[in-house]
PDB file of N, CA and C in Angstrom:
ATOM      1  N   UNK A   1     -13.825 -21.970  13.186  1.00  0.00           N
ATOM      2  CA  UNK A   1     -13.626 -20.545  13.291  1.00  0.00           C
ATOM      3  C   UNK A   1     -14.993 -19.890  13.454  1.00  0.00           C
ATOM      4  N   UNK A   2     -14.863 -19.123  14.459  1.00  0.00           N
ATOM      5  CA  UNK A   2     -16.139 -18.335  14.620  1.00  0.00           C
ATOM      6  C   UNK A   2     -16.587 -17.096  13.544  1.00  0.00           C
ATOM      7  N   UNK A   3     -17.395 -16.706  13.536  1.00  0.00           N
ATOM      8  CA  UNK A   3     -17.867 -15.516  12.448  1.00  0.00           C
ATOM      9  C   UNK A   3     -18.164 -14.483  13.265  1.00  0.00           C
ATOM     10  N   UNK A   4     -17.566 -13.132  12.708  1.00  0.00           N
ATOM     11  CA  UNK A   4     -17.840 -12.228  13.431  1.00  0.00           C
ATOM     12  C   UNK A   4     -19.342 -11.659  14.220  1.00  0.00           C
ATOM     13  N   UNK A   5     -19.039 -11.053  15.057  1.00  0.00           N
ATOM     14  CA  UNK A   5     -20.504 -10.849  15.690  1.00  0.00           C
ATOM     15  C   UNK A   5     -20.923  -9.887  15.010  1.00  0.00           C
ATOM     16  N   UNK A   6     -22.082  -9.275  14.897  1.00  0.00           N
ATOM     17  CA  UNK A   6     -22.841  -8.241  14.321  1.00  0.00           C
ATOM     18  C   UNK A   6     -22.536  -6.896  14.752  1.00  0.00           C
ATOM     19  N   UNK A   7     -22.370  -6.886  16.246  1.00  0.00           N
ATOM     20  CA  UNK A   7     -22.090  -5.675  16.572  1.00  0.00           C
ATOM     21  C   UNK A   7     -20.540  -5.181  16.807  1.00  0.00           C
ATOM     22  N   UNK A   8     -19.681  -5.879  16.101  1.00  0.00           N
ATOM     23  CA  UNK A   8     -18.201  -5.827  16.546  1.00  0.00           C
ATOM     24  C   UNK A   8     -18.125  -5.110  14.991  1.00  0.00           C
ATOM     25  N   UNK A   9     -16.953  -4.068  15.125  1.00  0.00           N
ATOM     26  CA  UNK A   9     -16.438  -3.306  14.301  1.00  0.00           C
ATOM     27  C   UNK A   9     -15.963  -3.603  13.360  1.00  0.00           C
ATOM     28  N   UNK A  10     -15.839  -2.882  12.346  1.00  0.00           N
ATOM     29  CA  UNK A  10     -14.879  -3.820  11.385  1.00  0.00           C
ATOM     30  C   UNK A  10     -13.359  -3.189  11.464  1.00  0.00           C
ATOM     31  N   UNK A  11     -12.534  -3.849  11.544  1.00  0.00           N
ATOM     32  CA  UNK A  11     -11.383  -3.206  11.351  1.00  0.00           C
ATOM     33  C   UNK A  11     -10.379  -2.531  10.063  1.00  0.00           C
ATOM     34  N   UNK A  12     -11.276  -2.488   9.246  1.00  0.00           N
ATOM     35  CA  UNK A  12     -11.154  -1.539   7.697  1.00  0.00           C
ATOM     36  C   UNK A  12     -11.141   0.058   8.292  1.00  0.00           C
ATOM     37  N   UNK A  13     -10.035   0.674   8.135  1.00  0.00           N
ATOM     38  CA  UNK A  13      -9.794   1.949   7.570  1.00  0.00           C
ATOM     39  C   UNK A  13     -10.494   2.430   6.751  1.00  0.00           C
ATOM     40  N   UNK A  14     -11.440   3.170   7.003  1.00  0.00           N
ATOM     41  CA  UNK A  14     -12.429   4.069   6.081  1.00  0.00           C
ATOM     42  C   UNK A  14     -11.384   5.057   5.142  1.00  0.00           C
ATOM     43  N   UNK A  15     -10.627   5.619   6.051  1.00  0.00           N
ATOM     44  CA  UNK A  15     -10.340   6.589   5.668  1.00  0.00           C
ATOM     45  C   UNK A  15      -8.988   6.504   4.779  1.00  0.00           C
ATOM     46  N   UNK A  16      -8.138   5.297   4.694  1.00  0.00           N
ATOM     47  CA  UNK A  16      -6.831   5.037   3.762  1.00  0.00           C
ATOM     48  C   UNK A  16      -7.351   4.962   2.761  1.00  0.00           C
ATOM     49  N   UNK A  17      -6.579   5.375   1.977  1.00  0.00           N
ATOM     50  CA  UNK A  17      -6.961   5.503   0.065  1.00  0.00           C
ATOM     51  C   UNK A  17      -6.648   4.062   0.043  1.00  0.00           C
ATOM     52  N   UNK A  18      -7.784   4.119  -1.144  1.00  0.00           N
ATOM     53  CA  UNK A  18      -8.343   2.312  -1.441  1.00  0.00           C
ATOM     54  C   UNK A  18      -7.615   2.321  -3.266  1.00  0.00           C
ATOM     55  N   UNK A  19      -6.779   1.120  -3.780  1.00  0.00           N
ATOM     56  CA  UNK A  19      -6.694   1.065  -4.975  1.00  0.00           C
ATOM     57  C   UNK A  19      -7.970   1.809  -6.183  1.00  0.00           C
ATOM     58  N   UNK A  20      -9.007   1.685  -5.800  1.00  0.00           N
ATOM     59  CA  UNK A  20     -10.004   1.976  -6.855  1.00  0.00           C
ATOM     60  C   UNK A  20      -9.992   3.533  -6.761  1.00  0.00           C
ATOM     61  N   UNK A  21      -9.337   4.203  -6.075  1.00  0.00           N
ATOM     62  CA  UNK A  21      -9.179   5.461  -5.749  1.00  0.00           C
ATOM     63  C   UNK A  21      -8.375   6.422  -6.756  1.00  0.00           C
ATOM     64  N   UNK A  22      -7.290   5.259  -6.977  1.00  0.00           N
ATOM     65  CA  UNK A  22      -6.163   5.601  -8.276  1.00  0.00           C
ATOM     66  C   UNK A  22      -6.410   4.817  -9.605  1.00  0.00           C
ATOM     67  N   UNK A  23      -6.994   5.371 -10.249  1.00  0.00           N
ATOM     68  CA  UNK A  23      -7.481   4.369 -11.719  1.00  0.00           C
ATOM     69  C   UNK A  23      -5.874   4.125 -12.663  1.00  0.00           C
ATOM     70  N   UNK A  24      -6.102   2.924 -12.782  1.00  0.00           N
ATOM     71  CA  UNK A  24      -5.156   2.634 -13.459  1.00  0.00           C
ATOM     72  C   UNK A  24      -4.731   3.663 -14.630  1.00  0.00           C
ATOM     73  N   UNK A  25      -3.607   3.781 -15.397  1.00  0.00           N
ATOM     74  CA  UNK A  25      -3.578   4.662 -16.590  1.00  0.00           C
ATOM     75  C   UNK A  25      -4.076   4.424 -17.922  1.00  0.00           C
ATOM     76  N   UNK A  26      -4.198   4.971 -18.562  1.00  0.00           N
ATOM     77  CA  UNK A  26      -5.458   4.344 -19.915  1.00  0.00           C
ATOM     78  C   UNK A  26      -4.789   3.530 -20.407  1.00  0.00           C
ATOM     79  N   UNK A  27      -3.479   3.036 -20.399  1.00  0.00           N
ATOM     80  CA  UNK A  27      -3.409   1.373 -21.277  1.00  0.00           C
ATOM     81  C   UNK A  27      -3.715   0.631 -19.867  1.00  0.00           C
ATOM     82  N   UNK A  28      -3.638   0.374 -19.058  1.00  0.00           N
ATOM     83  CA  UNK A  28      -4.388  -0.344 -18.262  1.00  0.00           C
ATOM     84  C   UNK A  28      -3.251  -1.249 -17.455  1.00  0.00           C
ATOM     85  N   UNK A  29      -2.194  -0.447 -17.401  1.00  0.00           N
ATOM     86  CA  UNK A  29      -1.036  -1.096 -16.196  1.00  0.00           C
ATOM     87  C   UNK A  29      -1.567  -0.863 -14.493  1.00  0.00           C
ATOM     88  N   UNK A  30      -1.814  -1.855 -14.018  1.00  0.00           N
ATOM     89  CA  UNK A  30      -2.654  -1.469 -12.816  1.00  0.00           C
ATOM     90  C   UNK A  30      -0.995  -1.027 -11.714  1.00  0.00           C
ATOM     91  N   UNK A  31       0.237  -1.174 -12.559  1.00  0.00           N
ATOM     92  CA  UNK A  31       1.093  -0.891 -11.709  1.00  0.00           C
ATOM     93  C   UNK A  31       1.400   0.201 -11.274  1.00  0.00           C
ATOM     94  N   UNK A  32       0.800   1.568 -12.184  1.00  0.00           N
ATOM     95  CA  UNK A  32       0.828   2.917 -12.105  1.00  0.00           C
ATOM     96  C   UNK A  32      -0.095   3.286 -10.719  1.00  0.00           C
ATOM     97  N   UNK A  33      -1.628   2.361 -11.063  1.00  0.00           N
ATOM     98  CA  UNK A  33      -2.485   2.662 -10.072  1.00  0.00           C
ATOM     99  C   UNK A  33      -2.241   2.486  -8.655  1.00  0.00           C
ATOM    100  N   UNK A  34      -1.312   1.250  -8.448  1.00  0.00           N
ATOM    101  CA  UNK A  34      -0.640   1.172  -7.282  1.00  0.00           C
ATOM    102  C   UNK A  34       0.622   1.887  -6.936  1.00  0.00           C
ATOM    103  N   UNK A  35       1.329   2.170  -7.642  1.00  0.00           N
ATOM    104  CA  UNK A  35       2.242   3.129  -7.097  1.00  0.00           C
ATOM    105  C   UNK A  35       2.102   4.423  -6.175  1.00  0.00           C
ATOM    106  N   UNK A  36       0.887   4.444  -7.537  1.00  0.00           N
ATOM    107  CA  UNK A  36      -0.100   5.962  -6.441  1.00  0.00           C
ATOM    108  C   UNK A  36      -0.305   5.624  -5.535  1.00  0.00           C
ATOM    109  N   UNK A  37      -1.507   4.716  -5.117  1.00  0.00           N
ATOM    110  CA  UNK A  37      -1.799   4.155  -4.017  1.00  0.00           C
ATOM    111  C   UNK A  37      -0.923   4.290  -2.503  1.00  0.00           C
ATOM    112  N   UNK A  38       0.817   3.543  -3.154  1.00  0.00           N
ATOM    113  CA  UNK A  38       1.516   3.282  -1.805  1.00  0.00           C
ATOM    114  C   UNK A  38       1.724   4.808  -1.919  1.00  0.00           C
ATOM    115  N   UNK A  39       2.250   5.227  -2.593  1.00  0.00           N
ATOM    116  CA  UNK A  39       2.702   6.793  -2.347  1.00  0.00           C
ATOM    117  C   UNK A  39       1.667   7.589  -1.587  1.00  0.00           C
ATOM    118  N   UNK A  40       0.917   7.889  -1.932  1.00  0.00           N
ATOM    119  CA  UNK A  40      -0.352   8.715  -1.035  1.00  0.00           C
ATOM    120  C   UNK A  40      -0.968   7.991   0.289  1.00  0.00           C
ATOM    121  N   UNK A  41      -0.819   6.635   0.730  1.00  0.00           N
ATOM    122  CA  UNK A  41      -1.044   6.389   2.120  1.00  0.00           C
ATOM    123  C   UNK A  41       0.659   6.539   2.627  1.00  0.00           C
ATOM    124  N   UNK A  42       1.848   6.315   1.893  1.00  0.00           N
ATOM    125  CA  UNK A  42       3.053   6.776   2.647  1.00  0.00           C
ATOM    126  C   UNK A  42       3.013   8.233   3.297  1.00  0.00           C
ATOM    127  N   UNK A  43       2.407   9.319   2.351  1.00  0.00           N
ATOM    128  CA  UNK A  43       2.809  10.665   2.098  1.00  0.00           C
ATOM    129  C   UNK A  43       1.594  10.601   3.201  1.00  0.00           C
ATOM    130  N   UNK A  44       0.525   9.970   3.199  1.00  0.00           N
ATOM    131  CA  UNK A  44      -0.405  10.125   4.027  1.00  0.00           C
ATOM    132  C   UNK A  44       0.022   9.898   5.987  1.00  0.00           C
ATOM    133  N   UNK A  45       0.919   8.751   5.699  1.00  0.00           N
ATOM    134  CA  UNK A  45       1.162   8.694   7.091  1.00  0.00           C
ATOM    135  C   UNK A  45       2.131   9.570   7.440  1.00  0.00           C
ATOM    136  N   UNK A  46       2.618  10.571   6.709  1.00  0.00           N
ATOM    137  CA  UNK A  46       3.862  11.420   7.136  1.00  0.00           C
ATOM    138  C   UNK A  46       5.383  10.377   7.090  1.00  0.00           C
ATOM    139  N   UNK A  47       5.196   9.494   6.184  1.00  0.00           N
ATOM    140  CA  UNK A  47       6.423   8.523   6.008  1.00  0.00           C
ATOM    141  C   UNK A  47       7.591   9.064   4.798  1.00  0.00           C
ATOM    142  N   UNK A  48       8.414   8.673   5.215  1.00  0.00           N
ATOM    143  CA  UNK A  48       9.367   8.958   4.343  1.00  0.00           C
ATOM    144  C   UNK A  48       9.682   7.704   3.477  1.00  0.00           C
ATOM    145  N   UNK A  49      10.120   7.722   1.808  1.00  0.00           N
ATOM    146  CA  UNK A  49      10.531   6.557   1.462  1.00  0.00           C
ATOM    147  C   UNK A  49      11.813   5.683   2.240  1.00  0.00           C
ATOM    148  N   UNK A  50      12.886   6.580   3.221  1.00  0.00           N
ATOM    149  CA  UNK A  50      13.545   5.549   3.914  1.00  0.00           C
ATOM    150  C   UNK A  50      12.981   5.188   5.198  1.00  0.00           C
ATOM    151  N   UNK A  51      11.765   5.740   5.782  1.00  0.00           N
ATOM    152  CA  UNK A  51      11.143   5.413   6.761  1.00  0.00           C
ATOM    153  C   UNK A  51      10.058   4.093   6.296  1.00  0.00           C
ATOM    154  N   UNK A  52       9.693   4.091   5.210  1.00  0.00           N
ATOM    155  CA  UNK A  52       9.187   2.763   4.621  1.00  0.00           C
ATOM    156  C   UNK A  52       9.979   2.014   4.461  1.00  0.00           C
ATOM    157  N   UNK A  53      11.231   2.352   3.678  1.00  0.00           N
ATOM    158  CA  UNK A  53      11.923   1.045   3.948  1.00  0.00           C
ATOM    159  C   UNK A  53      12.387   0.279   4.652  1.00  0.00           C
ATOM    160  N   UNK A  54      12.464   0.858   6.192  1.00  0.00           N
ATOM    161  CA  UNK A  54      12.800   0.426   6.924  1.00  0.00           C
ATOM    162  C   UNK A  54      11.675   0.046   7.835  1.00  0.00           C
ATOM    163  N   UNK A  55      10.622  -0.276   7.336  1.00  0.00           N
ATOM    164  CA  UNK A  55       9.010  -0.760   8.264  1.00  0.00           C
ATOM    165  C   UNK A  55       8.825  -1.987   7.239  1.00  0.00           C
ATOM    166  N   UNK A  56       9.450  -1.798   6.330  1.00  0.00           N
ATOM    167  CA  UNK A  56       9.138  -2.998   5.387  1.00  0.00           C
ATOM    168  C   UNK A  56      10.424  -3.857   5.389  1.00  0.00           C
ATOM    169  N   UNK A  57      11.522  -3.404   5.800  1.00  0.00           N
ATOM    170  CA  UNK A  57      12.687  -4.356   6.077  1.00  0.00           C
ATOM    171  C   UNK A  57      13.676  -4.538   4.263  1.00  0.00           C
ATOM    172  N   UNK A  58      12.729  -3.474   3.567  1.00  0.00           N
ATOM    173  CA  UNK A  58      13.064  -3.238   1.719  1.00  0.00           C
ATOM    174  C   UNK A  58      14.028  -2.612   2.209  1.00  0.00           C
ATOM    175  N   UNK A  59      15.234  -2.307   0.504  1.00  0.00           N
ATOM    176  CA  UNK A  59      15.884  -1.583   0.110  1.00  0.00           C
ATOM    177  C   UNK A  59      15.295  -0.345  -0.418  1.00  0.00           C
ATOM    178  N   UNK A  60      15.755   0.993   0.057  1.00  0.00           N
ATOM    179  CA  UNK A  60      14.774   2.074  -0.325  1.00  0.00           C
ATOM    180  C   UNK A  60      14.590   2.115  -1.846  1.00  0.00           C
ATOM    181  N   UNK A  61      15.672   1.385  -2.720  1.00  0.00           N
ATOM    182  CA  UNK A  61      15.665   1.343  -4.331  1.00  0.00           C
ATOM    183  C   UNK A  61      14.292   0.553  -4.634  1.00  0.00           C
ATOM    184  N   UNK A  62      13.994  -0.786  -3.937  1.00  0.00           N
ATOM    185  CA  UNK A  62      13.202  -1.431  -4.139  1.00  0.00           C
ATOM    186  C   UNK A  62      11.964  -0.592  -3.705  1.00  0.00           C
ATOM    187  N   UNK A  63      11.541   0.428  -2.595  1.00  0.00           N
ATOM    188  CA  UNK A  63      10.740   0.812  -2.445  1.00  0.00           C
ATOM    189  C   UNK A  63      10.224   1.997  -3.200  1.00  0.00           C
ATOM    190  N   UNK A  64      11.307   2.752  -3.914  1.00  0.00           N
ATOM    191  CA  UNK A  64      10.690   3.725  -4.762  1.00  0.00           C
ATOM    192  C   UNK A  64      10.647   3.094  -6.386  1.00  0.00           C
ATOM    193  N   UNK A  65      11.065   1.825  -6.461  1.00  0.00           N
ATOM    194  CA  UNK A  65      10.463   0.901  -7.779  1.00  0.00           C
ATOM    195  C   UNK A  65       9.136   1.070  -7.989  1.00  0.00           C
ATOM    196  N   UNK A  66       8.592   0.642  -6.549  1.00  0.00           N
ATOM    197  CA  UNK A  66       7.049   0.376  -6.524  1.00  0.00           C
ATOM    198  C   UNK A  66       6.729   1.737  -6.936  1.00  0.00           C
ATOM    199  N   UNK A  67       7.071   2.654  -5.998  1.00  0.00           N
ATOM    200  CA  UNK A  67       6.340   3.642  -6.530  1.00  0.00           C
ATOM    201  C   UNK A  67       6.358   4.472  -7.817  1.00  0.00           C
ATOM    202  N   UNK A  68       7.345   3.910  -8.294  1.00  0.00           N
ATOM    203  CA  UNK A  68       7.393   4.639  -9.692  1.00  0.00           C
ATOM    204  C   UNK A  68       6.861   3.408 -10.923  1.00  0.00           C
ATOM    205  N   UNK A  69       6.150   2.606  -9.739  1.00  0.00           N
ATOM    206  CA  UNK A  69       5.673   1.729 -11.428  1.00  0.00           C
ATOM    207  C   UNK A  69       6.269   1.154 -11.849  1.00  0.00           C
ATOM    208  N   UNK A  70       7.653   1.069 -11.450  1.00  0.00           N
ATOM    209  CA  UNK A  70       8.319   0.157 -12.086  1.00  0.00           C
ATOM    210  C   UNK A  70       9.076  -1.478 -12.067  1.00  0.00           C
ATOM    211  N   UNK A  71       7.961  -1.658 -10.504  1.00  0.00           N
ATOM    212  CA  UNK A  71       8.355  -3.132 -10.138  1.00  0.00           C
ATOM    213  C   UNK A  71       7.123  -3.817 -10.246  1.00  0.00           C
ATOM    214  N   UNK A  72       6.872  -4.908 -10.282  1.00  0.00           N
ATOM    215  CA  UNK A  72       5.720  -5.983 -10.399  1.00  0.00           C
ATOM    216  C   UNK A  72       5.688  -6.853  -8.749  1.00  0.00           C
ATOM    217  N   UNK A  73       5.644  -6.492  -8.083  1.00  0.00           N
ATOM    218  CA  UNK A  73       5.226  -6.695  -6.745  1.00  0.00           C
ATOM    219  C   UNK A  73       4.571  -7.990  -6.630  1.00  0.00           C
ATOM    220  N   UNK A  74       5.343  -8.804  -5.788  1.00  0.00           N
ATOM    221  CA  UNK A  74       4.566 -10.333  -5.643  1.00  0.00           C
ATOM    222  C   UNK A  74       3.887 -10.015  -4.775  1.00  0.00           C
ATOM    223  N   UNK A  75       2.927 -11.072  -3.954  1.00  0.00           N
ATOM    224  CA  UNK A  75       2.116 -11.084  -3.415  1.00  0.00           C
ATOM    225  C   UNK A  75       2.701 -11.132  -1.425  1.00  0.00           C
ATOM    226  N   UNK A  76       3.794 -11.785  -2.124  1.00  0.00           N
ATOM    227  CA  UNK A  76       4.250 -11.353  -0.108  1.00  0.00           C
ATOM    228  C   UNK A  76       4.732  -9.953  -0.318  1.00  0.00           C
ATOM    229  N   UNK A  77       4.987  -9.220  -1.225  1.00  0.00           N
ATOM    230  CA  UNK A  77       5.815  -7.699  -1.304  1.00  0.00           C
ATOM    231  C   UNK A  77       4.577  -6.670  -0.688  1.00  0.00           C
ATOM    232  N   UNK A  78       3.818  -7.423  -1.071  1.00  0.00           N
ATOM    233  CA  UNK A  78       2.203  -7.165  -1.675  1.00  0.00           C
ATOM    234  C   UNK A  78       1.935  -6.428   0.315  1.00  0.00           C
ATOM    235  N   UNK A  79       1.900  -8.140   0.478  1.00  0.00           N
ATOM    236  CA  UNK A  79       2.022  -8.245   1.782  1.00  0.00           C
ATOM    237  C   UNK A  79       2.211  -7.086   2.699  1.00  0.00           C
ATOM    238  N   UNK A  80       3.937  -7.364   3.077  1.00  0.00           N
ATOM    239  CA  UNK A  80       4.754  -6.671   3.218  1.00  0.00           C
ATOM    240  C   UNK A  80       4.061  -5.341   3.414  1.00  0.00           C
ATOM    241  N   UNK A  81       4.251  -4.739   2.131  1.00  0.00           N
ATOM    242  CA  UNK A  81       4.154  -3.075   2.636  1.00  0.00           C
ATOM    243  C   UNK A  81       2.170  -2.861   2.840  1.00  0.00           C
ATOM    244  N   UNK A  82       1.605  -3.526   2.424  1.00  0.00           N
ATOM    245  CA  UNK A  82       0.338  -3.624   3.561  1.00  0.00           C
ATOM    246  C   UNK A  82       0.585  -3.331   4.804  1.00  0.00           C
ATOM    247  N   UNK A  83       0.735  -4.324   5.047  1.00  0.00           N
ATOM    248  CA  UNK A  83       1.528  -4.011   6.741  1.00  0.00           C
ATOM    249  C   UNK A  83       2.050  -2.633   7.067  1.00  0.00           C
ATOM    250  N   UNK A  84       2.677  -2.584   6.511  1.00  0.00           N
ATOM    251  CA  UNK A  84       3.828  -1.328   6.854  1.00  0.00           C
ATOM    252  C   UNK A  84       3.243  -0.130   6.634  1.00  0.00           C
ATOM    253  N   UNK A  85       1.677   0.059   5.802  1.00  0.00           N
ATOM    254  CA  UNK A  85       1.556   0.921   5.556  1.00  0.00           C
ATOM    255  C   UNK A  85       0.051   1.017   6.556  1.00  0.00           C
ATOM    256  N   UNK A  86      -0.181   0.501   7.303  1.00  0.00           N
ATOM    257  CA  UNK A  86      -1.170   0.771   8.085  1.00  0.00           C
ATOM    258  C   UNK A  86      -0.891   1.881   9.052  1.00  0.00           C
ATOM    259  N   UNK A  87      -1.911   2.282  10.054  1.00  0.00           N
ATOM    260  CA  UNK A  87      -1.453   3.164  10.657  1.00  0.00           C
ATOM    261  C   UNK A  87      -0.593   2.699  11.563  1.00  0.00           C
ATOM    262  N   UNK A  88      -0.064   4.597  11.961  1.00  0.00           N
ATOM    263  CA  UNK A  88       1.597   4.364  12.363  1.00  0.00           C
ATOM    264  C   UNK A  88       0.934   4.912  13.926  1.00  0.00           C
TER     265      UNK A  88
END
């Protein structure tokens, strides 16, 4: 595998809210911090929670879990709405 060249871009979004953006809540559930997270790049892309669910192929129940903190998100979920939440 080659390594990127020096003068090639990076393809990081400056501008999408980054987890460290939303501090976890003072007992230290980082699940709060991400909820924020998806919520404010959703609300950011002008998405709706059934317009996410349906970019993520989720149940909209499952998608406002996340955002309310109240699901534990594996790492393909993880995935998943990564994806979905890039730009539209």
């Amino acid at each position: 595998m080659c390594a990127p060249q020096a003068d090639e871009e990076s393809s990081v979004d400056l501008a999408r809210p980054l987890i460290e953006d939303f501090p976890a809540h003072p007992d230290g559930d980082p699940a709060d911090a991400l909820a924020r997270a998806v919520r404010a790049r959703r609300t950011a892309l002008g998405l709706t929670l059934p317009d996410l669910a349906v970019r993520t192929g989720l149940a909209e129940a499952d998608v406002r879990a996340v955002e309310a903190g109240h699901a534990r998100p594996t790492l393909a979920l993880l995935t998943v709405l990564s994806r979905a939440l890039r730009k539209v």
